[in-house]
C-alpha atoms as a PDB file:
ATOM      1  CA  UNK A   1       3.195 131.272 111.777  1.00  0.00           C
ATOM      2  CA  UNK A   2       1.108 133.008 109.516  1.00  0.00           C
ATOM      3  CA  UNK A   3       2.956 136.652 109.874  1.00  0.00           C
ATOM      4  CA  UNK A   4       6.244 134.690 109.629  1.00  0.00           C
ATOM      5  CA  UNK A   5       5.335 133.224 106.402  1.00  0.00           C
ATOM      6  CA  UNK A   6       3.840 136.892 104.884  1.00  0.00           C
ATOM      7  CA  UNK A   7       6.996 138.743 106.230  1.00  0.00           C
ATOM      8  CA  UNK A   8       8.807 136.364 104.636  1.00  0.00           C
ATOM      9  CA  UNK A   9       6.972 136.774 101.213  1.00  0.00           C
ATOM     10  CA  UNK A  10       7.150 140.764 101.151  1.00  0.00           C
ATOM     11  CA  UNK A  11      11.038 140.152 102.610  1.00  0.00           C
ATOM     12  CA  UNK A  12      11.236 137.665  98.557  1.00  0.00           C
ATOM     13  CA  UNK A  13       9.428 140.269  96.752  1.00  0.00           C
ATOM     14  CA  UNK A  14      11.430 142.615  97.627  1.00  0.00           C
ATOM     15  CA  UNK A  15      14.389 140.347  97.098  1.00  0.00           C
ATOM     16  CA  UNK A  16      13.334 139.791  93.642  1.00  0.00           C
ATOM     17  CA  UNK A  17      12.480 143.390  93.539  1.00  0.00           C
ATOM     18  CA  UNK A  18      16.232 144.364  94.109  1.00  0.00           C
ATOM     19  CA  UNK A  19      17.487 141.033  91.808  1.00  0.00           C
ATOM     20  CA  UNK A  20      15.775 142.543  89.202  1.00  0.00           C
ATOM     21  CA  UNK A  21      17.169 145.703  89.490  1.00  0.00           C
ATOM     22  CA  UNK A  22      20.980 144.634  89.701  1.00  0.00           C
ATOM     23  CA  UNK A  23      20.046 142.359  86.885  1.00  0.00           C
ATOM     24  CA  UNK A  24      19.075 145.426  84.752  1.00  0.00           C
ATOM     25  CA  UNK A  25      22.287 147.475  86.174  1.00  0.00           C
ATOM     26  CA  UNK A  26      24.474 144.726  85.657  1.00  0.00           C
ATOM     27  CA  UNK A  27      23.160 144.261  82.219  1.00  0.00           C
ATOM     28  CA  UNK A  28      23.442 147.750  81.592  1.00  0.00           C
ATOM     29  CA  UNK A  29      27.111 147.536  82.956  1.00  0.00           C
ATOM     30  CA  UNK A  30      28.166 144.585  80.902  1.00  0.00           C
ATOM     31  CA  UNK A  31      26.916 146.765  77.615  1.00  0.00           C
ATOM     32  CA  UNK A  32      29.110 149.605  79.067  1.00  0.00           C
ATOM     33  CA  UNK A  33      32.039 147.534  79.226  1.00  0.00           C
ATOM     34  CA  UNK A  34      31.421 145.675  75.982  1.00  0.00           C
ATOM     35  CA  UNK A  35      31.330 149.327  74.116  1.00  0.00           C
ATOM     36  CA  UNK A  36      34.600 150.340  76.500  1.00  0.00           C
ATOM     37  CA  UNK A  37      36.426 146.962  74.666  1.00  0.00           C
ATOM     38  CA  UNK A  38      35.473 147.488  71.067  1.00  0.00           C
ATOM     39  CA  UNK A  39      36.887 151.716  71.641  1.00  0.00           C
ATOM     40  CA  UNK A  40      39.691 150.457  73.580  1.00  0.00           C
ATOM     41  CA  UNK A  41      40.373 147.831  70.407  1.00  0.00           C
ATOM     42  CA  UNK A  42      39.623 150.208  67.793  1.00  0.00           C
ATOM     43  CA  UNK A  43      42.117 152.718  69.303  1.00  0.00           C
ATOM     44  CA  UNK A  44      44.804 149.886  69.753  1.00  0.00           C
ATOM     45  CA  UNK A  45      44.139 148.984  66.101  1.00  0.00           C
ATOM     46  CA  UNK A  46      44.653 152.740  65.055  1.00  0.00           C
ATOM     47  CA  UNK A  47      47.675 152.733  67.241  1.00  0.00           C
ATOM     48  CA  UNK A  48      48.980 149.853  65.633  1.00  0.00           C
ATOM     49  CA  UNK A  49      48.438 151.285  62.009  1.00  0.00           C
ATOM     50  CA  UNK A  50      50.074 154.753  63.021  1.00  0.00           C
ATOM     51  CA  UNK A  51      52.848 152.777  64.171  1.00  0.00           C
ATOM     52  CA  UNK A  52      53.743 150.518  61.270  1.00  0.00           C
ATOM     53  CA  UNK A  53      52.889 153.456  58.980  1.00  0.00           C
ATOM     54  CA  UNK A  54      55.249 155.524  61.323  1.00  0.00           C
ATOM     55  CA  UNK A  55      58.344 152.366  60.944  1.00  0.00           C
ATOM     56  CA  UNK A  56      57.684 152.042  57.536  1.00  0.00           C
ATOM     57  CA  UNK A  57      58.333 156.338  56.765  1.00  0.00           C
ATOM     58  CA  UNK A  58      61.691 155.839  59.236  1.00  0.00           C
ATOM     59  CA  UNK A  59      63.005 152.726  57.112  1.00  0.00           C
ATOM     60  CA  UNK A  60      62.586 154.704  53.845  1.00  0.00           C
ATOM     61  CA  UNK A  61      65.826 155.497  51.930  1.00  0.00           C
ATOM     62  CA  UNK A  62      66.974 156.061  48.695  1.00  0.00           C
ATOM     63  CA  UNK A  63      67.142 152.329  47.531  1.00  0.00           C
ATOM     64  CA  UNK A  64      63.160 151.560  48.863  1.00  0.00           C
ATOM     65  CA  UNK A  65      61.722 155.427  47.907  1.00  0.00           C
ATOM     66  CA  UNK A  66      61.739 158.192  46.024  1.00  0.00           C
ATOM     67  CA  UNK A  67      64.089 159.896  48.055  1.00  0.00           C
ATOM     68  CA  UNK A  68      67.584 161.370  46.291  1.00  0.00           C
ATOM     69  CA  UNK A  69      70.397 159.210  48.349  1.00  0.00           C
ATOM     70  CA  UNK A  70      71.286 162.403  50.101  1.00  0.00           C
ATOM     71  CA  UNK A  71      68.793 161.900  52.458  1.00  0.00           C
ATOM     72  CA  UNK A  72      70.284 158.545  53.512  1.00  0.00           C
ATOM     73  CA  UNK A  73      71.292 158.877  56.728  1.00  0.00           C
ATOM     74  CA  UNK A  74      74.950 157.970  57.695  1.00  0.00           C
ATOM     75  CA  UNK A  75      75.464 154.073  58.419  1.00  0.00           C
ATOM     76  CA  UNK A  76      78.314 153.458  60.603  1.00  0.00           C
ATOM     77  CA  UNK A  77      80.668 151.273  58.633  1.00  0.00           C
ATOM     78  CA  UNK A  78      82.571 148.178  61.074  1.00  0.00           C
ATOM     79  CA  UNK A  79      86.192 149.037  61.168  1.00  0.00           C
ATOM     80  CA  UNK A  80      87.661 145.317  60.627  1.00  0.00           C
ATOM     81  CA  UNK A  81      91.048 146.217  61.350  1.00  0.00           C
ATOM     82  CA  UNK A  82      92.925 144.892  65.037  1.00  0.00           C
ATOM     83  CA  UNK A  83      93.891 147.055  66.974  1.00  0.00           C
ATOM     84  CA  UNK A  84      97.471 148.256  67.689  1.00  0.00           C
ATOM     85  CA  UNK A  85      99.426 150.338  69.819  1.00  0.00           C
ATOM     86  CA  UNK A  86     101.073 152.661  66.736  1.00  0.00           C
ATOM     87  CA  UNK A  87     100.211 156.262  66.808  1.00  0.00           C
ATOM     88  CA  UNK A  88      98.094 157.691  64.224  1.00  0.00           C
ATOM     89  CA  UNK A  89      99.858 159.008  61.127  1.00  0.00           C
ATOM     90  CA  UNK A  90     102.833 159.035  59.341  1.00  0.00           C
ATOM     91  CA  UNK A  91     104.849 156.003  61.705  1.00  0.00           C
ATOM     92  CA  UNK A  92     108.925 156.928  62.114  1.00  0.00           C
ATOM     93  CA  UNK A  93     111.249 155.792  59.611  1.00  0.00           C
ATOM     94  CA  UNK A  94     108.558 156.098  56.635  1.00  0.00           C
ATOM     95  CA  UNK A  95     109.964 158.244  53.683  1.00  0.00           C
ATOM     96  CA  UNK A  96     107.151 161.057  53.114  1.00  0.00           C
ATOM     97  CA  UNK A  97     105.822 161.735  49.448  1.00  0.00           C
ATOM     98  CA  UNK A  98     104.899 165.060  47.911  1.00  0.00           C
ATOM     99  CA  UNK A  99     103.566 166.260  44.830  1.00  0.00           C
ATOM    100  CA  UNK A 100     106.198 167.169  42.569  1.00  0.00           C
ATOM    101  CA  UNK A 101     106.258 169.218  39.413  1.00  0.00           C
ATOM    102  CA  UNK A 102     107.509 166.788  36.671  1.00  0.00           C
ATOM    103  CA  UNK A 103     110.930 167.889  35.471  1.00  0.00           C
ATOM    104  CA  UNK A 104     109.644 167.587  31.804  1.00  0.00           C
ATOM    105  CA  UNK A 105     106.850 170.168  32.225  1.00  0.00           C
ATOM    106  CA  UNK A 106     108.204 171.815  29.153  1.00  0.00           C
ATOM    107  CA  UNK A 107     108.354 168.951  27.029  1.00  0.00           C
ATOM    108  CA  UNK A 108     104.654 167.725  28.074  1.00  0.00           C
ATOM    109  CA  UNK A 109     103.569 171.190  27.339  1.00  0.00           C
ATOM    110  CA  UNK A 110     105.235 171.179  23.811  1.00  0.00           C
ATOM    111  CA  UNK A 111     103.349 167.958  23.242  1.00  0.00           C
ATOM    112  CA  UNK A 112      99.935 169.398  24.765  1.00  0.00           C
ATOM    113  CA  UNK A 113      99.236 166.663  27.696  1.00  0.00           C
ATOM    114  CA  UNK A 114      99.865 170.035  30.193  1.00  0.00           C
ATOM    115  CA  UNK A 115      99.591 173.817  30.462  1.00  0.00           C
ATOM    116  CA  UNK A 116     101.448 176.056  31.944  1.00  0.00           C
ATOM    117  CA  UNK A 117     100.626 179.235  32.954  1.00  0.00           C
ATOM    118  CA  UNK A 118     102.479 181.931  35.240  1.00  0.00           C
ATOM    119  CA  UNK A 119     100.760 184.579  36.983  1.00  0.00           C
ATOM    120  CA  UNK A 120     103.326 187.157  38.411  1.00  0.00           C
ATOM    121  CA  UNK A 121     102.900 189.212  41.076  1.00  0.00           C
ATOM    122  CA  UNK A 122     106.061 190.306  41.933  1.00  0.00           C
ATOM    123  CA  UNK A 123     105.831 193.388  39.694  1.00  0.00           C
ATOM    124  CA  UNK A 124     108.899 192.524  37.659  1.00  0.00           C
ATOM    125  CA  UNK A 125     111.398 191.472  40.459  1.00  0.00           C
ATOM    126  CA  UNK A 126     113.969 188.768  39.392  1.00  0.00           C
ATOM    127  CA  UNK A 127     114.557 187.198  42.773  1.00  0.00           C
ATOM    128  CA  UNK A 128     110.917 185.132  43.361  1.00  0.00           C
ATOM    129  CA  UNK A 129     109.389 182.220  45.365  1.00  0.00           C
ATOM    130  CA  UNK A 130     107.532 179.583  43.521  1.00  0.00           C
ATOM    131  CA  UNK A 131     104.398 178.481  44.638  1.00  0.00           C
ATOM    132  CA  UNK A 132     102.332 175.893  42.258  1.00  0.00           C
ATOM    133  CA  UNK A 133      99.030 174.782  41.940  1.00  0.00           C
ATOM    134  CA  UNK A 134      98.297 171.634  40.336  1.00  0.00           C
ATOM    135  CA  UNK A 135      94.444 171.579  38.487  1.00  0.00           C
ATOM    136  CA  UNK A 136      92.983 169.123  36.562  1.00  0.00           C
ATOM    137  CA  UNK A 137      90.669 170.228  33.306  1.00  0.00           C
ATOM    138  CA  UNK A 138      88.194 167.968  31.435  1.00  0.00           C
ATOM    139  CA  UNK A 139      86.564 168.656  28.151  1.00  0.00           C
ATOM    140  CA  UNK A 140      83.243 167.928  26.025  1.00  0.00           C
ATOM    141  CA  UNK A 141      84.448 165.120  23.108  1.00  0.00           C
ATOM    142  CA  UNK A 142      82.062 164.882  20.725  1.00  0.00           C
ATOM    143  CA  UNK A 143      81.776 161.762  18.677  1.00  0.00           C
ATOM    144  CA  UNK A 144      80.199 161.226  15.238  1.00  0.00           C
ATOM    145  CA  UNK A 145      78.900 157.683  14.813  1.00  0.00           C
ATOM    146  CA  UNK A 146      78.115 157.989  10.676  1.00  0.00           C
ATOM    147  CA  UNK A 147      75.393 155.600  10.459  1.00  0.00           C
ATOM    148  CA  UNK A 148      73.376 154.120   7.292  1.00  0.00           C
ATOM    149  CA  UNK A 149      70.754 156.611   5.928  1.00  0.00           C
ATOM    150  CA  UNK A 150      68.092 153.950   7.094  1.00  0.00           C
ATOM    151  CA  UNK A 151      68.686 154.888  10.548  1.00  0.00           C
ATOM    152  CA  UNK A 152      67.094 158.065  12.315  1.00  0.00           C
ATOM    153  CA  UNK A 153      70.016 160.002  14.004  1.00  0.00           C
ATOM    154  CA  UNK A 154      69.654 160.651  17.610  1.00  0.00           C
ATOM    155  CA  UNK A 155      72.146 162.418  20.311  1.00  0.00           C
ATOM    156  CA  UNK A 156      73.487 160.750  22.866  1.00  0.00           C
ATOM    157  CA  UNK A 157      74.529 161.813  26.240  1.00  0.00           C
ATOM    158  CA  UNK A 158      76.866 158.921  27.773  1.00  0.00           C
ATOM    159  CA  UNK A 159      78.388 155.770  26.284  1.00  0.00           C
ATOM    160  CA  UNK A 160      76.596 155.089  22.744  1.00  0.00           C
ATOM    161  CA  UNK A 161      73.875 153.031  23.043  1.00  0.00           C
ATOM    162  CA  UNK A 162      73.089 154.068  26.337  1.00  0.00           C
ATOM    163  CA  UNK A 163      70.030 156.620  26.262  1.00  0.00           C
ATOM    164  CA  UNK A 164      69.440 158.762  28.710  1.00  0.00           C
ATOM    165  CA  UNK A 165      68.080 161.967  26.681  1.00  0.00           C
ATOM    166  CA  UNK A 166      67.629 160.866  22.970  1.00  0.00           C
ATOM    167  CA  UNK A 167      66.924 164.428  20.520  1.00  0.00           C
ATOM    168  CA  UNK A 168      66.100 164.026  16.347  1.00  0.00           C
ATOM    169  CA  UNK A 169      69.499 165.349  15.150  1.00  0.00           C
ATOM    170  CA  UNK A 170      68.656 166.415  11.620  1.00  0.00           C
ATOM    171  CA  UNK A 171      72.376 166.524   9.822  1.00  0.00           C
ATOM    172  CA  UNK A 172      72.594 164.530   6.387  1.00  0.00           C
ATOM    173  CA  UNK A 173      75.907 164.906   4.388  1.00  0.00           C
END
């Protein structure tokens, strides 16, 4: 009974021998899994910040940034109307309209609301084809506000009052 009892006291020290020793790896494998977590989560958070910072650049446009509205991109805007089963375009039976040269071209021109000017290149023939082209001109009007001589004259670019680029205009009558 006696080696029984000493076999089975070297069989618990070495049993306590090898608990100790998965304690110690299994302590050691805990810490490598608790340092594993916090890089895993510290990734995940940079992730996470790339992300939103990465949503935030796409959402950008010219109302919420600095960014001229030519960089909006295109929005698709809902066409509303129902659908029928007319072809595109001019339908039959519709009268067409063109642009027309006003029969009082002369008169408008006497009056100066229109120019007129010919260019001929038909080197002096008298039989000719005309083809027009219809422009429209606009012109700088310049408006003197007179104002008291209390007042410190400024230029305006726009409606009057409205400042958008305000200069010292020194002209005193």
């Amino acid at each position: 009974m006696c080696e029984q009892h000493d076999a089975l006291k070297l069989e618990n020290t070495q049993l306590k021998k090898e608990n100790k020793a998965l304690l110690a790896e299994n302590k050691e494998i805990l810490q490598k899994l608790k340092t594993l977590e916090e890089k895993i989560q510290t990734d995940l958070d940079r992730r996470d910040i790339e992300i939103l910072r990465l949503k935030t650049q796409l959402n950008k446009n010219s109302t919420n940034s600095s960014n001229p509205p030519s960089t909006d991109k295109r929005k698709t805007i809902h066409n509303s109307r129902e659908k029928t089963n007319r072809k595109t375009g001019g339908q039959t039976g519709h009268k067409g309209h063109t642009l027309t040269i006003p029969k009082n071209l002369d008169q408008l021109v006497k009056e100066g609301k229109a120019q007129k000017h010919t260019i001929d290149l038909t080197n002096g023939a008298t039989k000719y084809i005309s083809q027009w082209k219809v422009d429209l001109e606009t012109t700088v009007v310049y408006t003197e506000y007179r104002l008291p001589t209390t007042e410190h004259p400024k230029i305006y670019y726009g409606g009057f009052g409205t400042k958008l680029f305000g200069a010292i205009c020194m002209v005193s009558l």
